[in-house]
C-alpha atoms as a PDB file:
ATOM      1  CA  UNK A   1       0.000   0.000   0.000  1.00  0.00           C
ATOM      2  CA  UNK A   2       1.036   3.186  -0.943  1.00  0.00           C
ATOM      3  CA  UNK A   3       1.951   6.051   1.173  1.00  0.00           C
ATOM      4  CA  UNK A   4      -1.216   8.035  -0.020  1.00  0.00           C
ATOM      5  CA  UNK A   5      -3.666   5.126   0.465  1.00  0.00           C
ATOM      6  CA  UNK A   6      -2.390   4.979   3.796  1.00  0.00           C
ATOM      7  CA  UNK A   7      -2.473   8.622   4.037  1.00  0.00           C
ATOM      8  CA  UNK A   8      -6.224   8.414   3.130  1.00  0.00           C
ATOM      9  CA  UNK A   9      -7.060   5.876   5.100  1.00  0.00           C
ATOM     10  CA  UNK A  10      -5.972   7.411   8.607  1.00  0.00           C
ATOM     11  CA  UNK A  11      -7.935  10.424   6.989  1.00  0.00           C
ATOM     12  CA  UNK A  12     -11.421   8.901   6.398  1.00  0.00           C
ATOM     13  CA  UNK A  13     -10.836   5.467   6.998  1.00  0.00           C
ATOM     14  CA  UNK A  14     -12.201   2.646   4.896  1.00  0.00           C
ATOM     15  CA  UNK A  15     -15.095   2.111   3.080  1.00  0.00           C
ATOM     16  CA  UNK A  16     -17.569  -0.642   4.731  1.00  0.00           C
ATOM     17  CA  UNK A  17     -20.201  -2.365   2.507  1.00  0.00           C
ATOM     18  CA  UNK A  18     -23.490  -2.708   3.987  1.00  0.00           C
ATOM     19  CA  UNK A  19     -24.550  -6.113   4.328  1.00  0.00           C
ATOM     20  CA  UNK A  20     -27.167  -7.381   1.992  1.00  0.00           C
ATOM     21  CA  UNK A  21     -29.875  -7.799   4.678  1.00  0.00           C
ATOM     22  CA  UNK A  22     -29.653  -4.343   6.713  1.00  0.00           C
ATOM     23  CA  UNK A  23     -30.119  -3.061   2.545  1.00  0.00           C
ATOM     24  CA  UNK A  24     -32.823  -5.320   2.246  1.00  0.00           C
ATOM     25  CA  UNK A  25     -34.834  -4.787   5.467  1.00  0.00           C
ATOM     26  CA  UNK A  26     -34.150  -0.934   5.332  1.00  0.00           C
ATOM     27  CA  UNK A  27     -33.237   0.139   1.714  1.00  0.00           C
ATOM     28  CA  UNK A  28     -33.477   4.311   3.042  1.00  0.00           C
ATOM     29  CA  UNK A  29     -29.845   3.176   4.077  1.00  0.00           C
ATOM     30  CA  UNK A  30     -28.845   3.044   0.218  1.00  0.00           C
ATOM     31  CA  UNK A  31     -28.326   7.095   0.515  1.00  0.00           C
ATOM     32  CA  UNK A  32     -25.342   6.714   2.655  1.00  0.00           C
ATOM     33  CA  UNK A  33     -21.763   6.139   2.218  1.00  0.00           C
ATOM     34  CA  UNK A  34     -20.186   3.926   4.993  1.00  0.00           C
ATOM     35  CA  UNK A  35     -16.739   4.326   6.257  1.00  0.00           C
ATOM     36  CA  UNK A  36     -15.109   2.501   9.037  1.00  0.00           C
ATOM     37  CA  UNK A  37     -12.031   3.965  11.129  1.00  0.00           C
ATOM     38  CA  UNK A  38     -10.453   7.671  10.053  1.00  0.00           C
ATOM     39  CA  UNK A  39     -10.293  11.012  12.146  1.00  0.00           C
ATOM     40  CA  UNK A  40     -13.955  11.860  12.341  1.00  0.00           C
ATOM     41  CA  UNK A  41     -14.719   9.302  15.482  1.00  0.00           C
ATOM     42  CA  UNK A  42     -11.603  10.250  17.060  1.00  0.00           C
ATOM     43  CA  UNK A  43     -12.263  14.046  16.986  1.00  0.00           C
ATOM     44  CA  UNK A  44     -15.846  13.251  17.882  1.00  0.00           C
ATOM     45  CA  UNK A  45     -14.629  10.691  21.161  1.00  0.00           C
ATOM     46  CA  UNK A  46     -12.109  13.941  22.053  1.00  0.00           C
ATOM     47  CA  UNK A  47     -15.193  16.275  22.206  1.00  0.00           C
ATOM     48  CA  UNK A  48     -16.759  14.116  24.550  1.00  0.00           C
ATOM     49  CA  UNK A  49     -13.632  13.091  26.574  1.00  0.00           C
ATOM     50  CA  UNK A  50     -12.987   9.955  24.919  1.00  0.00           C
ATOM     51  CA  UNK A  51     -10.804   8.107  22.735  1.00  0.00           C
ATOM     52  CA  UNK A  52     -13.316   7.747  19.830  1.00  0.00           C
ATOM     53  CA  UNK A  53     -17.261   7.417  19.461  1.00  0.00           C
ATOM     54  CA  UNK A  54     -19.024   4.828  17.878  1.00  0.00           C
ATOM     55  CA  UNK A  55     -20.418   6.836  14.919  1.00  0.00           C
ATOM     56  CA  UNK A  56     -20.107  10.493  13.561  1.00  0.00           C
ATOM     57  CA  UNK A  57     -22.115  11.445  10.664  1.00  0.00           C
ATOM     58  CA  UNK A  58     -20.968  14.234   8.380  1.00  0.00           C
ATOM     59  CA  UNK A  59     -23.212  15.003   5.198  1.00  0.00           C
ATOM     60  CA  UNK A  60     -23.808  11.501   3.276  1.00  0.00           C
ATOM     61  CA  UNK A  61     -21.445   9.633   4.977  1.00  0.00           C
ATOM     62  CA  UNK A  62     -21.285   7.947   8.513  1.00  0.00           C
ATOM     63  CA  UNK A  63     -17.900   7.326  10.207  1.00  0.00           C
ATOM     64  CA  UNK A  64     -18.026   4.119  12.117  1.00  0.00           C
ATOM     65  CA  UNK A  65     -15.280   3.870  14.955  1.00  0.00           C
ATOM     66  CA  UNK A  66     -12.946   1.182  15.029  1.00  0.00           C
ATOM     67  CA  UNK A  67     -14.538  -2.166  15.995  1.00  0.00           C
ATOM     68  CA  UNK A  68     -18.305  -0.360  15.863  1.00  0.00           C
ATOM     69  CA  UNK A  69     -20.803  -2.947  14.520  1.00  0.00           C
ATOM     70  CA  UNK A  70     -23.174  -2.652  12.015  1.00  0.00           C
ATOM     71  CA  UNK A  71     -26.545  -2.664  14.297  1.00  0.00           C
ATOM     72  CA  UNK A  72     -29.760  -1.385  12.373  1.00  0.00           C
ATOM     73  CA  UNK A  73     -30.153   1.139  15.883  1.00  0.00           C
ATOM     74  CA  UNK A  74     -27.271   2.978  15.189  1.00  0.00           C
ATOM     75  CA  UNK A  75     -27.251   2.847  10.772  1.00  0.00           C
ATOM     76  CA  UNK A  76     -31.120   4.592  11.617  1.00  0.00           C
ATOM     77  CA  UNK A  77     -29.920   6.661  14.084  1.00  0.00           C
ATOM     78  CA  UNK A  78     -26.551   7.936  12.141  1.00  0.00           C
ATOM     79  CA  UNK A  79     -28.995   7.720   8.856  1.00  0.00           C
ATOM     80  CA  UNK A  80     -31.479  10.448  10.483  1.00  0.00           C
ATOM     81  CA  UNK A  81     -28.605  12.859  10.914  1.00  0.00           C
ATOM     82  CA  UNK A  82     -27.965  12.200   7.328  1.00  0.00           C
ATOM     83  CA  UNK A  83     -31.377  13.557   6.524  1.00  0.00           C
ATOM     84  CA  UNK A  84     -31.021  16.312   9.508  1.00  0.00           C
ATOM     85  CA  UNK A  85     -27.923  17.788   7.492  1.00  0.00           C
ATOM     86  CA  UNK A  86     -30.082  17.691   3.932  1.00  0.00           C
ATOM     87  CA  UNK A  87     -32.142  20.465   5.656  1.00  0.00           C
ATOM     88  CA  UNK A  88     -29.725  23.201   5.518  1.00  0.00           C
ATOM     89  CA  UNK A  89     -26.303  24.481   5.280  1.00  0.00           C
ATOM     90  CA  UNK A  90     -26.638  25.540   9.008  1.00  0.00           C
ATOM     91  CA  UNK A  91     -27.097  22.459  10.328  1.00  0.00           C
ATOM     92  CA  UNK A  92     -23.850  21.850  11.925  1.00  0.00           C
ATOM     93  CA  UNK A  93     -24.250  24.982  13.985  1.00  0.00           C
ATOM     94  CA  UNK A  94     -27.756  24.230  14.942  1.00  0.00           C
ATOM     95  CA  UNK A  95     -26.539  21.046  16.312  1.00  0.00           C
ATOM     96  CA  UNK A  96     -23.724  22.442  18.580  1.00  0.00           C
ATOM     97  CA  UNK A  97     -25.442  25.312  19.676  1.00  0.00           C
ATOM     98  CA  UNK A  98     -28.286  21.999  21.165  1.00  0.00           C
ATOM     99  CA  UNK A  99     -24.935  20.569  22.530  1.00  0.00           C
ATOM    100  CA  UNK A 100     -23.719  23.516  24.327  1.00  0.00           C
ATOM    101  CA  UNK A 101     -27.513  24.645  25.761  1.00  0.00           C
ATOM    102  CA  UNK A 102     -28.735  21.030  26.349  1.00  0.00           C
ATOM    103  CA  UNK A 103     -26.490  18.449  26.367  1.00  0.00           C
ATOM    104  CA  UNK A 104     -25.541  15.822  23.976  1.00  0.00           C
ATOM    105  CA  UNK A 105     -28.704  13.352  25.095  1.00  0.00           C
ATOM    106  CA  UNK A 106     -31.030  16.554  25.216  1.00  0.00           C
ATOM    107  CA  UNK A 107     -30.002  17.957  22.016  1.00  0.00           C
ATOM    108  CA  UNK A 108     -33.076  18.394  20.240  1.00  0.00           C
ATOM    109  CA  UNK A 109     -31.214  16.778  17.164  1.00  0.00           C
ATOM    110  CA  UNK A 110     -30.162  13.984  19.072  1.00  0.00           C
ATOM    111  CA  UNK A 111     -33.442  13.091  20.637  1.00  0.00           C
ATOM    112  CA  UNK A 112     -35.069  12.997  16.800  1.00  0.00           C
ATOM    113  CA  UNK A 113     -32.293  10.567  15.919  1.00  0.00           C
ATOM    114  CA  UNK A 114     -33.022   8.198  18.849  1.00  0.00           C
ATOM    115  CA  UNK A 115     -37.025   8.537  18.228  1.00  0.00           C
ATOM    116  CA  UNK A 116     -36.467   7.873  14.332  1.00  0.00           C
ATOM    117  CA  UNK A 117     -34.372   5.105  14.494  1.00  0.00           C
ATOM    118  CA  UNK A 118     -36.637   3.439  17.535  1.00  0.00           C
ATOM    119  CA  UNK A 119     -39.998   3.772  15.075  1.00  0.00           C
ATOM    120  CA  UNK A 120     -38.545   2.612  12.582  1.00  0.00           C
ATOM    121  CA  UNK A 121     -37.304  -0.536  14.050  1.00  0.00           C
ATOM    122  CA  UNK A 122     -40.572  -1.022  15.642  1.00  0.00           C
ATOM    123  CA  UNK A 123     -41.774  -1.352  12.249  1.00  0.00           C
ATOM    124  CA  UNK A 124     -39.461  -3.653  10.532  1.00  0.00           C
ATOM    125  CA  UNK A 125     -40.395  -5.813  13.436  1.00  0.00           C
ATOM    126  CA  UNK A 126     -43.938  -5.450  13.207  1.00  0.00           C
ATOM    127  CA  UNK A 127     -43.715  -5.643   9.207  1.00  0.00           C
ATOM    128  CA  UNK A 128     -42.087  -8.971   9.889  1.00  0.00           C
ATOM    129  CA  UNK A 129     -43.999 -10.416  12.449  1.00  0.00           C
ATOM    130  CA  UNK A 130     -47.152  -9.597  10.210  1.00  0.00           C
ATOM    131  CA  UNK A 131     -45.472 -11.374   7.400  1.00  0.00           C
ATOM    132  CA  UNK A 132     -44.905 -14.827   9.314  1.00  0.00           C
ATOM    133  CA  UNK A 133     -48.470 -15.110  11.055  1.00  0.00           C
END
C-alpha cells in the first residue's frame, strides 16, 4: 500500500459495505456512504472526553469507529442525521449550539435521531412479524 492510500485511510478510513440484509430490510440506508475507522470518530470521542465514538455522521457519509458494529439502531440513528444535514447548510451549527444549551442526550437533534431510528425498528419488526403469522 502506498503512502497516499495509507495517508487516506488514517484520513477517512475505509469504506464498509453494507450487508445485503440491513439493505434489504431498510433500503433508506442506500443514501449513505459507509466508512469505518479515520479522524472523524476520534475528533468526535475527544469532544466528549474519549478516545473515539461509535459513529459520527458528516453530510452523506457515517464514520463508524474502530470495531463499531453494524446494528440497524445505530445505521437509523446515524442515517437520520444524514437527513437532519439535507435540511440546511446551518445544520452543523444548529446542532452544537443543542450541545452547548442542552447536552448531547437533550439535544433536540439527538433526541429525533433516537425517536427515528426506535420507530422505525418497531416497524421492521412489526412488518415482519405480520409477514410470518
Amino acid at each position: 500500500m502506498g503512502r497516499f492510500a495509507k495517508l487516506t485511510r488514517f484520513i477517512v478510513g475505509e469504506p464498509v459495505e453494507l450487508p445485503k440484509e440491513l439493505r434489504a430490510r431498510y433500503p433508506e440506508l442506500d443514501i449513505v456512504t459507509l466508512r469505518q475507522g479515520g479522524i472523524p470518530p476520534h475528533v468526535a470521542g475527544w469532544l466528549f472526553g474519549q478516545r473515539s465514538v461509535a459513529a459520527i455522521t458528516l453530510w452523506r457519509t457515517i464514520f463508524l469507529g474502530e470495531g463499531t458494529a453494524l446494528s440497524p439502531d445505530l445505521l437509523l440513528h446515524e442515517l437520520r442525521h444524514v437527513e437532519q444535514f439535507g435540511r440546511g447548510k446551518a445544520f452543523p451549527l444548529h446542532y452544537i449550539w443543542q450541545s452547548l444549551r442542552h447536552g448531547y442526550h437533550r439535544n433536540r437533534y439527538e433526541v429525533d435521531a433516537r425517536d427515528y431510528a426506535s420507530r422505525r425498528l418497531a416497524e421492521s419488526v412489526g412488518s415482519r412479524t405480520s409477514k410470518e403469522g
